[in-house]
PDB file of N, CA and C in Angstrom:
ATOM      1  N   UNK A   1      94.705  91.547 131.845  1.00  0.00           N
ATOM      2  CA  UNK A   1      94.708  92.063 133.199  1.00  0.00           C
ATOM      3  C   UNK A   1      93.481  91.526 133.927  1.00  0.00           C
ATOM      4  N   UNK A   2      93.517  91.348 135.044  1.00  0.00           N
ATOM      5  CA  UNK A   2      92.725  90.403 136.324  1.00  0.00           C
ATOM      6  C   UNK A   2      92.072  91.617 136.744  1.00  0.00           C
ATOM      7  N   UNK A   3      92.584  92.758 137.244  1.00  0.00           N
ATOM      8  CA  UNK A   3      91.998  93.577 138.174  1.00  0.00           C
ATOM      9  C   UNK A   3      91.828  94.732 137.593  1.00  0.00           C
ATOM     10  N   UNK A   4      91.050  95.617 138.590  1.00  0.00           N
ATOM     11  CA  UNK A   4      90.697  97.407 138.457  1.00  0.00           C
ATOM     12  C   UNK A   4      91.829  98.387 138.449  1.00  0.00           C
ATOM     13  N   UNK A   5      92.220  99.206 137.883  1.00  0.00           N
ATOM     14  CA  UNK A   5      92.896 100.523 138.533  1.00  0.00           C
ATOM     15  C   UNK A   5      92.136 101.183 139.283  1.00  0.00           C
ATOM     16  N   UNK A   6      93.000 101.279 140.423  1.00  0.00           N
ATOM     17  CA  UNK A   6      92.949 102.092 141.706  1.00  0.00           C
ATOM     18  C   UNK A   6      93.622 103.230 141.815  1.00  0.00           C
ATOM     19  N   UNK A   7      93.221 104.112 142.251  1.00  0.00           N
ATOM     20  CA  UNK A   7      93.901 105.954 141.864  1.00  0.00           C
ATOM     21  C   UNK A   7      93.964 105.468 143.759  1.00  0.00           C
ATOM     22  N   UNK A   8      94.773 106.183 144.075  1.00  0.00           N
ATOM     23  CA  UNK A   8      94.858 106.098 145.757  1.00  0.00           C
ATOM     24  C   UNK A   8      95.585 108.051 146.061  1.00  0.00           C
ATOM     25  N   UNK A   9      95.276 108.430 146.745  1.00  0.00           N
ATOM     26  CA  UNK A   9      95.934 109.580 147.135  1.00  0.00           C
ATOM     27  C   UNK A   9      95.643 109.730 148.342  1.00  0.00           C
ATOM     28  N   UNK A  10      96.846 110.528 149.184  1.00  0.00           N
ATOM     29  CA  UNK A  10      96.535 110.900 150.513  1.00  0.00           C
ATOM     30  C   UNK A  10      96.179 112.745 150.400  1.00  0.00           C
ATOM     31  N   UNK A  11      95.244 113.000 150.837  1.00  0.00           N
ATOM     32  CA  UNK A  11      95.305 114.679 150.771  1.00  0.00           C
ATOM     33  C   UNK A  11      96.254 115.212 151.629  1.00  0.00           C
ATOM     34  N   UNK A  12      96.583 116.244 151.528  1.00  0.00           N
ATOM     35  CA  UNK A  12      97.461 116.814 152.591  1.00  0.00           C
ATOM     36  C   UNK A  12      96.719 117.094 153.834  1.00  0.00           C
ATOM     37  N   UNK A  13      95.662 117.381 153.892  1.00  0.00           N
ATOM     38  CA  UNK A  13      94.510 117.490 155.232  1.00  0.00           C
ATOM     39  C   UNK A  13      93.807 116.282 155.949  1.00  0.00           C
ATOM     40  N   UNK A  14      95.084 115.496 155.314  1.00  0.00           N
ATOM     41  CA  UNK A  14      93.938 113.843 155.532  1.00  0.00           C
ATOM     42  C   UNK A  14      94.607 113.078 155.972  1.00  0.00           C
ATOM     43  N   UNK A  15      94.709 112.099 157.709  1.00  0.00           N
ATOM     44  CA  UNK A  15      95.291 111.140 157.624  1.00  0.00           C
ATOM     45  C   UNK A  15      95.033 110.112 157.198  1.00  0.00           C
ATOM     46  N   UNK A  16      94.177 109.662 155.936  1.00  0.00           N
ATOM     47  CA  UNK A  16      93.793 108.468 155.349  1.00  0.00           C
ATOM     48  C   UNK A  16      93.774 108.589 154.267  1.00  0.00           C
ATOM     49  N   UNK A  17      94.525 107.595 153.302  1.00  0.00           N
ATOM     50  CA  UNK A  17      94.850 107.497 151.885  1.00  0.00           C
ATOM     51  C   UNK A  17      93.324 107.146 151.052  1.00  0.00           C
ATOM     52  N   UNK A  18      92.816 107.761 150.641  1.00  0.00           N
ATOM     53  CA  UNK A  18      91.734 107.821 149.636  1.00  0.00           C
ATOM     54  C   UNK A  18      92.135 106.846 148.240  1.00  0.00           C
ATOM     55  N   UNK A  19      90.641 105.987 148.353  1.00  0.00           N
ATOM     56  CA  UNK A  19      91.003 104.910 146.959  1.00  0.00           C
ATOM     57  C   UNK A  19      89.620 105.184 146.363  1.00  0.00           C
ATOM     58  N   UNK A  20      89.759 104.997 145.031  1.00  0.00           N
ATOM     59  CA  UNK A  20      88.421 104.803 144.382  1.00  0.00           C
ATOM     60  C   UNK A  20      88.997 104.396 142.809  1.00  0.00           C
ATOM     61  N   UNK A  21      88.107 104.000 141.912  1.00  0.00           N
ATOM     62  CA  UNK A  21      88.468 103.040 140.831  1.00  0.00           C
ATOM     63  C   UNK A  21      87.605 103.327 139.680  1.00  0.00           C
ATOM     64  N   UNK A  22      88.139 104.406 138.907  1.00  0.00           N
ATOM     65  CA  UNK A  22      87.567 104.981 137.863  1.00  0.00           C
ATOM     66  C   UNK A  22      86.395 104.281 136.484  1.00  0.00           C
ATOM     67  N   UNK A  23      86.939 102.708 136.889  1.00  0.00           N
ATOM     68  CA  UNK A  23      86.064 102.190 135.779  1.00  0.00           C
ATOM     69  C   UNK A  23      84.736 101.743 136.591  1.00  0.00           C
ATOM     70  N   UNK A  24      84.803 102.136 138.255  1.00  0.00           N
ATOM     71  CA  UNK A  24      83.497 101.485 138.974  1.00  0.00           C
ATOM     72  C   UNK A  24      83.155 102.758 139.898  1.00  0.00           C
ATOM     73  N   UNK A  25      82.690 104.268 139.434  1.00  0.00           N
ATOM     74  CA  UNK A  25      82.457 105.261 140.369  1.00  0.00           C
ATOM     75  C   UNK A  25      81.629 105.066 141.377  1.00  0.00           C
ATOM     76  N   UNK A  26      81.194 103.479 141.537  1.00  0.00           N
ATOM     77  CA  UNK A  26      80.538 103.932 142.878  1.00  0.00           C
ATOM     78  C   UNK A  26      81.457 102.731 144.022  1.00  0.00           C
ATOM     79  N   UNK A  27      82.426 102.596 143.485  1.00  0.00           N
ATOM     80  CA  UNK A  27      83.539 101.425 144.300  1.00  0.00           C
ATOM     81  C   UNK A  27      84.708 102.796 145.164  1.00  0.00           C
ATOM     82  N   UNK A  28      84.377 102.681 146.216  1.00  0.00           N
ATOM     83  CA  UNK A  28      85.697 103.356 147.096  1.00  0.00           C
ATOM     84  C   UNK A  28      85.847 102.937 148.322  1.00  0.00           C
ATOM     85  N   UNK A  29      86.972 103.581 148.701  1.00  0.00           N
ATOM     86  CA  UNK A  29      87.722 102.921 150.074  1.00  0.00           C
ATOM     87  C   UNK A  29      88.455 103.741 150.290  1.00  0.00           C
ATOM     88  N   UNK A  30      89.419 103.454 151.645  1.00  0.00           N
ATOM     89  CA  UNK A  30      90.192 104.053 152.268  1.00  0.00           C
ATOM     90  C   UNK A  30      90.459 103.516 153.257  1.00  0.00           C
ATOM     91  N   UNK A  31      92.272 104.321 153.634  1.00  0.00           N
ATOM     92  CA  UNK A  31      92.749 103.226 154.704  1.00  0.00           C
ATOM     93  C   UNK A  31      94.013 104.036 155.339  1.00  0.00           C
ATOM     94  N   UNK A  32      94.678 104.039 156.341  1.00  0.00           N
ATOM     95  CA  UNK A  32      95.230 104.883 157.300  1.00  0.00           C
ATOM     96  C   UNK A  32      96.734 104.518 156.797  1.00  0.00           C
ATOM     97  N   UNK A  33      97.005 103.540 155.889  1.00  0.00           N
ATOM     98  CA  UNK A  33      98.549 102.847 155.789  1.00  0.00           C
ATOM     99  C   UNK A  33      98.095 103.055 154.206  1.00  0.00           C
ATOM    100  N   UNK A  34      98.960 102.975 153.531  1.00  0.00           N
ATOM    101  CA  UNK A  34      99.192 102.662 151.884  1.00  0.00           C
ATOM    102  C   UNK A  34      98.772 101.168 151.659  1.00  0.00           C
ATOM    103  N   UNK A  35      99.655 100.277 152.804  1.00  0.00           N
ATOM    104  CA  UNK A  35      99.186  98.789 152.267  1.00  0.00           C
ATOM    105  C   UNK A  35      97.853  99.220 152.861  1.00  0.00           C
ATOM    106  N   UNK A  36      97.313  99.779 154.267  1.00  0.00           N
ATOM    107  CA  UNK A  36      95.405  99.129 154.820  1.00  0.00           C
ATOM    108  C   UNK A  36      95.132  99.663 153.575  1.00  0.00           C
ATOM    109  N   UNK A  37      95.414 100.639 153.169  1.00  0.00           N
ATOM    110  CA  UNK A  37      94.448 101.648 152.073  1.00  0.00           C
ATOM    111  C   UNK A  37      93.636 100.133 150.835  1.00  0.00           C
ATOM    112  N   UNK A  38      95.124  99.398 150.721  1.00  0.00           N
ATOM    113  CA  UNK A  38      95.467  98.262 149.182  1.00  0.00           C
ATOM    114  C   UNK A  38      94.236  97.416 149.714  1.00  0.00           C
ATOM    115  N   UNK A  39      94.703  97.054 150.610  1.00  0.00           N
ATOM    116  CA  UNK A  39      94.065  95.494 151.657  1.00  0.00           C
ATOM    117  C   UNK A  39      92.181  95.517 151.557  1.00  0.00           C
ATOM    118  N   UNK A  40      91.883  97.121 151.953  1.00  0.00           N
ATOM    119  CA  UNK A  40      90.719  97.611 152.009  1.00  0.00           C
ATOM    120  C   UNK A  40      90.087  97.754 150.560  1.00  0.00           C
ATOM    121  N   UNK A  41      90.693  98.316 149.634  1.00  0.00           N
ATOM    122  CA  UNK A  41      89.966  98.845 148.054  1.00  0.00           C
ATOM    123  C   UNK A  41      90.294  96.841 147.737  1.00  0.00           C
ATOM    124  N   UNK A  42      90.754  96.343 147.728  1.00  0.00           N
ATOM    125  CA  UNK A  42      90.810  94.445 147.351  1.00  0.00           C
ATOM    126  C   UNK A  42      89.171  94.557 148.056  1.00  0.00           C
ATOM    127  N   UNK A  43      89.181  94.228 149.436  1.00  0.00           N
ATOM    128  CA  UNK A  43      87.854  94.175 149.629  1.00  0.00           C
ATOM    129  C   UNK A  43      86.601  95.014 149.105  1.00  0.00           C
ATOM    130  N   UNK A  44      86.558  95.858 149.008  1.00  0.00           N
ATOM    131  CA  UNK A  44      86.080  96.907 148.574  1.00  0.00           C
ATOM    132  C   UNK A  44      85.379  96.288 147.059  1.00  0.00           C
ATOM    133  N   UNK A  45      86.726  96.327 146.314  1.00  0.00           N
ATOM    134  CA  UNK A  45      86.308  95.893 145.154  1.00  0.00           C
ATOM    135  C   UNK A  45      85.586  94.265 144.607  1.00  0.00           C
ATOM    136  N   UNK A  46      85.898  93.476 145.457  1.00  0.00           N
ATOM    137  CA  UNK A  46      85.574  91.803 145.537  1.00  0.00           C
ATOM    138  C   UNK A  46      83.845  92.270 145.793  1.00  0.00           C
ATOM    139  N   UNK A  47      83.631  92.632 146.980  1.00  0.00           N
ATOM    140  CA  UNK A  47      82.119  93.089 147.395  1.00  0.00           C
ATOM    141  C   UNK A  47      81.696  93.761 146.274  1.00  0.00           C
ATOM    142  N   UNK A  48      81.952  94.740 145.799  1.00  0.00           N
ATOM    143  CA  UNK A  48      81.020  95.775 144.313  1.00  0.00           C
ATOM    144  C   UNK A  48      81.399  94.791 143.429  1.00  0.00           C
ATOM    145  N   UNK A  49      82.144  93.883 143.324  1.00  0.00           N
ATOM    146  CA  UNK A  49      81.985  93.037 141.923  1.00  0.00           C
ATOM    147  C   UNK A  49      80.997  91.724 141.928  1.00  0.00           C
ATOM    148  N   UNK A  50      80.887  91.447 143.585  1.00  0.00           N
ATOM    149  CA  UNK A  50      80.149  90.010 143.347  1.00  0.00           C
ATOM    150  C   UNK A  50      78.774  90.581 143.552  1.00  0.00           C
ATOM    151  N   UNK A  51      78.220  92.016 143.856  1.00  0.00           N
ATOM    152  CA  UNK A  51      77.384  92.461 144.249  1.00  0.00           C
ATOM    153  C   UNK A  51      76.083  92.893 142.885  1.00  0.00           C
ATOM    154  N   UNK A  52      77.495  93.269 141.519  1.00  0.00           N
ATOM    155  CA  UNK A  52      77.088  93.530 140.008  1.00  0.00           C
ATOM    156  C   UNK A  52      76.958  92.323 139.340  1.00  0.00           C
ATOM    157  N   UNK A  53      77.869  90.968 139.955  1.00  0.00           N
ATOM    158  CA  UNK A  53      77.428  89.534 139.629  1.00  0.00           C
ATOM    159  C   UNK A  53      76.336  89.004 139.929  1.00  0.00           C
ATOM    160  N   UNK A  54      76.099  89.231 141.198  1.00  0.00           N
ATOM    161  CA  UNK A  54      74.746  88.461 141.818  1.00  0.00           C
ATOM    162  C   UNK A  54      73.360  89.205 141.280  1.00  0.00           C
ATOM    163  N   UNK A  55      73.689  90.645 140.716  1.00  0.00           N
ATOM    164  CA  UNK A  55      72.277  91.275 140.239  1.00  0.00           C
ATOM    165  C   UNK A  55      72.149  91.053 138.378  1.00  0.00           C
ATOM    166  N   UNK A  56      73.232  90.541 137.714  1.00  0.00           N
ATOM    167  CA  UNK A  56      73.357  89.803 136.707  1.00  0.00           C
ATOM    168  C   UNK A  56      73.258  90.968 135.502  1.00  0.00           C
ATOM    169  N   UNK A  57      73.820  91.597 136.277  1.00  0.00           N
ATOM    170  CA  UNK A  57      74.707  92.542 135.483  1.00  0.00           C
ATOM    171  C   UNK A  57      76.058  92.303 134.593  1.00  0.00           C
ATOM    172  N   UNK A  58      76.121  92.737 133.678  1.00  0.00           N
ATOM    173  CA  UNK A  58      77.681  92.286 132.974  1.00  0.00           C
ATOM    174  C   UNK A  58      79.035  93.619 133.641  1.00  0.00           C
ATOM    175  N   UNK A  59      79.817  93.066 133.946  1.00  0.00           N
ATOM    176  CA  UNK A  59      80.899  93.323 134.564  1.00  0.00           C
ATOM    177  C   UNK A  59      81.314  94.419 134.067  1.00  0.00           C
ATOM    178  N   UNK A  60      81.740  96.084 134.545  1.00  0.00           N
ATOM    179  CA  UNK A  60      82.294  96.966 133.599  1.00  0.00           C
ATOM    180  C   UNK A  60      83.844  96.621 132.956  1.00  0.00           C
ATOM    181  N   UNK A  61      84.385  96.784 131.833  1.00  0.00           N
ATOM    182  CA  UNK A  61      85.712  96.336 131.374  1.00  0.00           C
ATOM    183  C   UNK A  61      86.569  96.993 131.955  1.00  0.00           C
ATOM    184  N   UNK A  62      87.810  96.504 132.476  1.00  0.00           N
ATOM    185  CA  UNK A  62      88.876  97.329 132.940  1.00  0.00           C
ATOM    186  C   UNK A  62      89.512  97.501 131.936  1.00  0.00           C
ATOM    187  N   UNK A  63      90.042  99.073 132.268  1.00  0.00           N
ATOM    188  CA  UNK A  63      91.391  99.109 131.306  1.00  0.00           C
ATOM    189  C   UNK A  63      92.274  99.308 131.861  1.00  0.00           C
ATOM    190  N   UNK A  64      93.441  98.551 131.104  1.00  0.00           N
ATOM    191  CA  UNK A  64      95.094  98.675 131.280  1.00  0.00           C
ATOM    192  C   UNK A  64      95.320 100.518 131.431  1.00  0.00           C
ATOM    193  N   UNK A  65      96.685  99.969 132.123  1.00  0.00           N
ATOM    194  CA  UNK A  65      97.113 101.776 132.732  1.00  0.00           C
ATOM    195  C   UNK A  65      97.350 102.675 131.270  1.00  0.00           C
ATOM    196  N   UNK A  66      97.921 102.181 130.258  1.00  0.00           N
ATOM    197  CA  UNK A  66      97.552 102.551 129.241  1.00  0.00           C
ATOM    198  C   UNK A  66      96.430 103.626 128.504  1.00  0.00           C
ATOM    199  N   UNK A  67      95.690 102.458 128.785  1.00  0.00           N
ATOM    200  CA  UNK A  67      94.552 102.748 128.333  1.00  0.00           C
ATOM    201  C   UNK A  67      93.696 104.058 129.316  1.00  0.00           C
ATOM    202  N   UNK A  68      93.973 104.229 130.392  1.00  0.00           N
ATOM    203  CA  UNK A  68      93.884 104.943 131.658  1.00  0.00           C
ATOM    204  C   UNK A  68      94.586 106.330 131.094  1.00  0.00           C
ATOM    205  N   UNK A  69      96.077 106.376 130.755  1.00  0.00           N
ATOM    206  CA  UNK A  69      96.247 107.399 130.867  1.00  0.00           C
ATOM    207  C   UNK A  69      95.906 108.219 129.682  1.00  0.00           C
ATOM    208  N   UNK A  70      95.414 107.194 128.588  1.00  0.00           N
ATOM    209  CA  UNK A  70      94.913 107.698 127.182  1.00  0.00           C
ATOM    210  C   UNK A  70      93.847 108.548 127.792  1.00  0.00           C
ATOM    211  N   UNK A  71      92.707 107.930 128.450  1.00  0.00           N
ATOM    212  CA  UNK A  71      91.754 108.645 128.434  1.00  0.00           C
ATOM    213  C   UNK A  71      91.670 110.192 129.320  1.00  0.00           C
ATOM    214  N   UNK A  72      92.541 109.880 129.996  1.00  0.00           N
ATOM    215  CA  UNK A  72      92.897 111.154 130.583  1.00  0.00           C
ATOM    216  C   UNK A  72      93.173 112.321 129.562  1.00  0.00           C
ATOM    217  N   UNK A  73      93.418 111.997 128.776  1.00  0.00           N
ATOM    218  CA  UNK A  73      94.198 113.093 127.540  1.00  0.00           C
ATOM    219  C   UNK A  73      92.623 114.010 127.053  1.00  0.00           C
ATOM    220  N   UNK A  74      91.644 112.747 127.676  1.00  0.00           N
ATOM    221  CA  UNK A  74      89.590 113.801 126.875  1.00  0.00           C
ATOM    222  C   UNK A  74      89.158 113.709 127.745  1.00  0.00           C
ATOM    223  N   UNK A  75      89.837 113.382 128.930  1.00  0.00           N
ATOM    224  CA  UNK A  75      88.632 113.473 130.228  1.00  0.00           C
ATOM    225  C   UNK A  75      89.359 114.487 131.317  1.00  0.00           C
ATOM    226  N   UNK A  76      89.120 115.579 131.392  1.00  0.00           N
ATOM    227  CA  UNK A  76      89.877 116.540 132.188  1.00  0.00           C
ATOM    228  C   UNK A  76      89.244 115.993 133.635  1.00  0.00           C
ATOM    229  N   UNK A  77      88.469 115.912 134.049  1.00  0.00           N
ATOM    230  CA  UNK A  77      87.510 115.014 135.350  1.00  0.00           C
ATOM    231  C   UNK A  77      89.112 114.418 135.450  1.00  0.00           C
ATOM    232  N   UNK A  78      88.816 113.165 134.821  1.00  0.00           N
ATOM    233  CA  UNK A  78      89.864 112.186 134.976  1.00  0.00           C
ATOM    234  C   UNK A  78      91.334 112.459 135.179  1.00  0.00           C
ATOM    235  N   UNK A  79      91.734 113.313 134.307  1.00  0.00           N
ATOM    236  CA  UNK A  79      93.038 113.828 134.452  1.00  0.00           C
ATOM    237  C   UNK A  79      93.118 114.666 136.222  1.00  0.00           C
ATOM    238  N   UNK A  80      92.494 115.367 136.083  1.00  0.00           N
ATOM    239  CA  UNK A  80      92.613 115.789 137.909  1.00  0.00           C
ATOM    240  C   UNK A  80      92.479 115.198 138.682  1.00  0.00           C
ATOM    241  N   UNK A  81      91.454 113.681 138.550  1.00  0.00           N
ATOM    242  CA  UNK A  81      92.000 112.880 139.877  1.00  0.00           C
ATOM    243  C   UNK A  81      93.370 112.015 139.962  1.00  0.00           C
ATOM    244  N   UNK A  82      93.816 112.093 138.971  1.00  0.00           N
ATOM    245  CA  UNK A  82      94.833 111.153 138.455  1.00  0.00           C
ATOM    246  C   UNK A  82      96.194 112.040 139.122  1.00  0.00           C
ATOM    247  N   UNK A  83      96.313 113.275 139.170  1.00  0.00           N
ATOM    248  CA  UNK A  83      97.604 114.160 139.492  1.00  0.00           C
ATOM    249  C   UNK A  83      97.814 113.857 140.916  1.00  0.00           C
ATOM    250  N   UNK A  84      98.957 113.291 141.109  1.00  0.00           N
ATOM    251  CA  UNK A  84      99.380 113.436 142.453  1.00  0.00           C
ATOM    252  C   UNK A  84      99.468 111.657 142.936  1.00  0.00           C
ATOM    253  N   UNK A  85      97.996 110.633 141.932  1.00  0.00           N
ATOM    254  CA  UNK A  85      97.302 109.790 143.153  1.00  0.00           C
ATOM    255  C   UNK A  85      98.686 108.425 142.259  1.00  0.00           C
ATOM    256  N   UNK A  86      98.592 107.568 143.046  1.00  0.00           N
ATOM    257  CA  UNK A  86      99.544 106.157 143.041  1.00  0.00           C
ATOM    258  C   UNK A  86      97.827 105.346 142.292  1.00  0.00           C
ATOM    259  N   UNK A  87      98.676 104.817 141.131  1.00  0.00           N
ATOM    260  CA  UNK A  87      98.091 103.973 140.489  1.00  0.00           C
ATOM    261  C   UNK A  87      98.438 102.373 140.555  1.00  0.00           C
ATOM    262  N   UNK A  88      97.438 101.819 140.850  1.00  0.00           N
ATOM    263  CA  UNK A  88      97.645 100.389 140.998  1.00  0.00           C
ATOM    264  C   UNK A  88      96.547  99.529 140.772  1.00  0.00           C
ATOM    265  N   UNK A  89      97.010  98.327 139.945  1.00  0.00           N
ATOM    266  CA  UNK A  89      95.892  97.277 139.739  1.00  0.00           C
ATOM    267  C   UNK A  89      95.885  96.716 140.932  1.00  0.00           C
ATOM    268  N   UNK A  90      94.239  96.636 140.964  1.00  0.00           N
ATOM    269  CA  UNK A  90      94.283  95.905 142.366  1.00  0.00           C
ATOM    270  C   UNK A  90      92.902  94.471 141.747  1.00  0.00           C
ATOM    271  N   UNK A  91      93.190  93.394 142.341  1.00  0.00           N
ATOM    272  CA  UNK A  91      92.720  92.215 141.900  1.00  0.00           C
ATOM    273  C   UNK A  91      91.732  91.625 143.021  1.00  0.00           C
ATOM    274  N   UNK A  92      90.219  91.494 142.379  1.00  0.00           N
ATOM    275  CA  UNK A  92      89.480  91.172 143.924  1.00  0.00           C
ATOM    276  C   UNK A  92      90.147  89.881 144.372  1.00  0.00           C
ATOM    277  N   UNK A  93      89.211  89.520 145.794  1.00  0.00           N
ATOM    278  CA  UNK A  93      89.947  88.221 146.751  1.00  0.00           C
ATOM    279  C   UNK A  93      89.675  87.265 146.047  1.00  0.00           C
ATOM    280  N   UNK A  94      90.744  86.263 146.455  1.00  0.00           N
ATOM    281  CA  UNK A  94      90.720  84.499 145.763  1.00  0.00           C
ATOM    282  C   UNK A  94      89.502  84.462 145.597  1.00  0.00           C
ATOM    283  N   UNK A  95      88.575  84.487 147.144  1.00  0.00           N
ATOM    284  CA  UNK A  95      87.322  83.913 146.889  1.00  0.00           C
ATOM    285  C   UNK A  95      86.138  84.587 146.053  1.00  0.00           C
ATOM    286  N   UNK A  96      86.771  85.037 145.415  1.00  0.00           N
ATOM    287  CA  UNK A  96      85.810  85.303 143.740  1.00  0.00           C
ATOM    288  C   UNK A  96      86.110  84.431 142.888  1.00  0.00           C
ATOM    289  N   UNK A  97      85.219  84.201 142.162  1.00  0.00           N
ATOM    290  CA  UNK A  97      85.536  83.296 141.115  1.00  0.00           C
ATOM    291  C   UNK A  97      86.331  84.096 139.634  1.00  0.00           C
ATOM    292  N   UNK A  98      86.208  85.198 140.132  1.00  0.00           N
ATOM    293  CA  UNK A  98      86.463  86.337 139.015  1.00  0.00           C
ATOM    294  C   UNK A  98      88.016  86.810 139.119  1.00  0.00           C
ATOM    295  N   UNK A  99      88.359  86.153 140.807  1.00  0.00           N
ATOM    296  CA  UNK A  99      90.085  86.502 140.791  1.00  0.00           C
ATOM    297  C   UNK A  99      90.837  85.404 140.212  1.00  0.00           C
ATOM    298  N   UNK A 100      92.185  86.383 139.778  1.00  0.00           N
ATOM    299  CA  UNK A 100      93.271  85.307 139.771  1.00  0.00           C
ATOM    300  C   UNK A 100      94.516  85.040 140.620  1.00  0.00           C
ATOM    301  N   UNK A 101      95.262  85.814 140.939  1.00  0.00           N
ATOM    302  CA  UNK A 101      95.924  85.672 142.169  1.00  0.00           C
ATOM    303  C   UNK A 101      95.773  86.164 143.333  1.00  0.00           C
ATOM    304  N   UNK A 102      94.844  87.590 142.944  1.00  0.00           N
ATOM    305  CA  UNK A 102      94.426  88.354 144.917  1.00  0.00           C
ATOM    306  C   UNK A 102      95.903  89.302 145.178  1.00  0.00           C
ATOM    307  N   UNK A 103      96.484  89.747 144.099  1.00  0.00           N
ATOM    308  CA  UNK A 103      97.647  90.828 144.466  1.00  0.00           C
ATOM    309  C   UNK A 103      97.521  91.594 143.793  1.00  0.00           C
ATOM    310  N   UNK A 104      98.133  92.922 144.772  1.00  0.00           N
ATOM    311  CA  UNK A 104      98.072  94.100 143.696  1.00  0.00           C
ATOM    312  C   UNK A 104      99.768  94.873 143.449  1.00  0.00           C
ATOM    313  N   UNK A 105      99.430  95.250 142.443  1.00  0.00           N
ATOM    314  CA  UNK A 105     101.066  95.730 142.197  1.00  0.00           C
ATOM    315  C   UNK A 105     101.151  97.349 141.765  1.00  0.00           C
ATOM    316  N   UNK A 106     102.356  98.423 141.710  1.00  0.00           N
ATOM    317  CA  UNK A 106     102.296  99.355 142.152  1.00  0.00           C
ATOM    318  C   UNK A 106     102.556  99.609 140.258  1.00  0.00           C
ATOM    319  N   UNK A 107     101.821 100.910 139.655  1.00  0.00           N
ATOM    320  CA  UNK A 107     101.778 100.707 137.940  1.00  0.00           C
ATOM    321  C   UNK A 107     103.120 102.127 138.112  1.00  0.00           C
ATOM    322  N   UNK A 108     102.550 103.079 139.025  1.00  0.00           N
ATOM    323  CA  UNK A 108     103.191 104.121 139.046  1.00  0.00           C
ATOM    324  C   UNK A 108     102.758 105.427 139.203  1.00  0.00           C
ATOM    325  N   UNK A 109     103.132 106.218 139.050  1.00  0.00           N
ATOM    326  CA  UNK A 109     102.661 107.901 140.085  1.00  0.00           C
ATOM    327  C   UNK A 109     102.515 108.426 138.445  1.00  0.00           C
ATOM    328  N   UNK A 110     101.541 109.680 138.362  1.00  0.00           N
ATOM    329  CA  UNK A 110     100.721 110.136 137.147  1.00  0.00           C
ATOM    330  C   UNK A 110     101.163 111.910 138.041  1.00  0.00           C
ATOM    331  N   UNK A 111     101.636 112.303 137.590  1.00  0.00           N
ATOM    332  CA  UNK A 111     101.322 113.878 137.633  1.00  0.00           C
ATOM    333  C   UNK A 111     102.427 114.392 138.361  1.00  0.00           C
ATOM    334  N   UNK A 112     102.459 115.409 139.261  1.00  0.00           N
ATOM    335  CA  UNK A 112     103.449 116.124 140.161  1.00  0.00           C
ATOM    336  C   UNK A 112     103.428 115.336 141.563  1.00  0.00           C
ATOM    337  N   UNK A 113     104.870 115.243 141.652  1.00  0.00           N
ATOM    338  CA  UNK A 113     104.756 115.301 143.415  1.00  0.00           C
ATOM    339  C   UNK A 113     103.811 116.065 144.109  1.00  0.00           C
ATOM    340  N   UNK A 114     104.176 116.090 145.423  1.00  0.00           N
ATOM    341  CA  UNK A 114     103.546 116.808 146.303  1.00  0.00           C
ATOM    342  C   UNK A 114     104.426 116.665 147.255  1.00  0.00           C
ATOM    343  N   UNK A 115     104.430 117.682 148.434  1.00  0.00           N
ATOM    344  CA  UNK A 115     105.072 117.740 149.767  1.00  0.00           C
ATOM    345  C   UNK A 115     104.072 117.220 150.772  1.00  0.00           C
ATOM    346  N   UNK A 116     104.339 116.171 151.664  1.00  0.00           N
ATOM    347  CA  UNK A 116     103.632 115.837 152.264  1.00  0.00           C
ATOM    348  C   UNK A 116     103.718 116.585 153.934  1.00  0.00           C
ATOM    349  N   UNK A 117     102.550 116.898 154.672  1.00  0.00           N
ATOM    350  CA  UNK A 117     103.186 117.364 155.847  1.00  0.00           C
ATOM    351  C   UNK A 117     103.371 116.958 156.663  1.00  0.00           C
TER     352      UNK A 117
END
């Protein structure tokens, strides 16, 4: 895998879909559309990665959704942000040297619906 998991959720009190990326807690975003939300956490994430490159830091490892929902099973934290939110790898921009194609694809929904209002 190329890219981060992205937890994305819209609150019900919120017109903007909330992103943030569990293997980088200080990487977040947000965006008024599902795709701005995508478009924005890509940028988002390209910037916090070339930002941990340029200070020559080693890269945190992503894990596969897999591996994501394993850890949810000992991380109750984790498991509650995970209920409700759209999971997706998201891959920083071409112009990283660290991307490979610059797309993100949809892994799948973790927990209960919700009614949206």
């Amino acid at each position: 895998m190329n890219g981060y998991i992205a937890l994305l959720l819209r609150p019900t009190d919120s017109l903007e879909w909330l992103v943030w990326f569990p293997d980088l807690p200080d990487c977040r975003s947000a965006g008024r559309s599902l795709d701005a939300a995508v478009e924005n956490a890509r940028e988002a994430l390209s910037s916090h990665l070339a930002e941990i490159a340029g200070s020559g830091r080693t890269l945190p490892p992503a894990r596969s959704p897999g591996e994501m929902l394993l850890s949810a099973n000992d991380d109750p934290r984790l498991a509650v942000q995970m209920v409700g939110a759209v999971l997706r790898v998201i891959e920083p921009l071409e112009a990283l040297p660290l991307a490979a194609s610059g797309s993100a694809r949809q892994v799948g929904f973790y927990g209960e619906a919700r009614q949206r209002a």
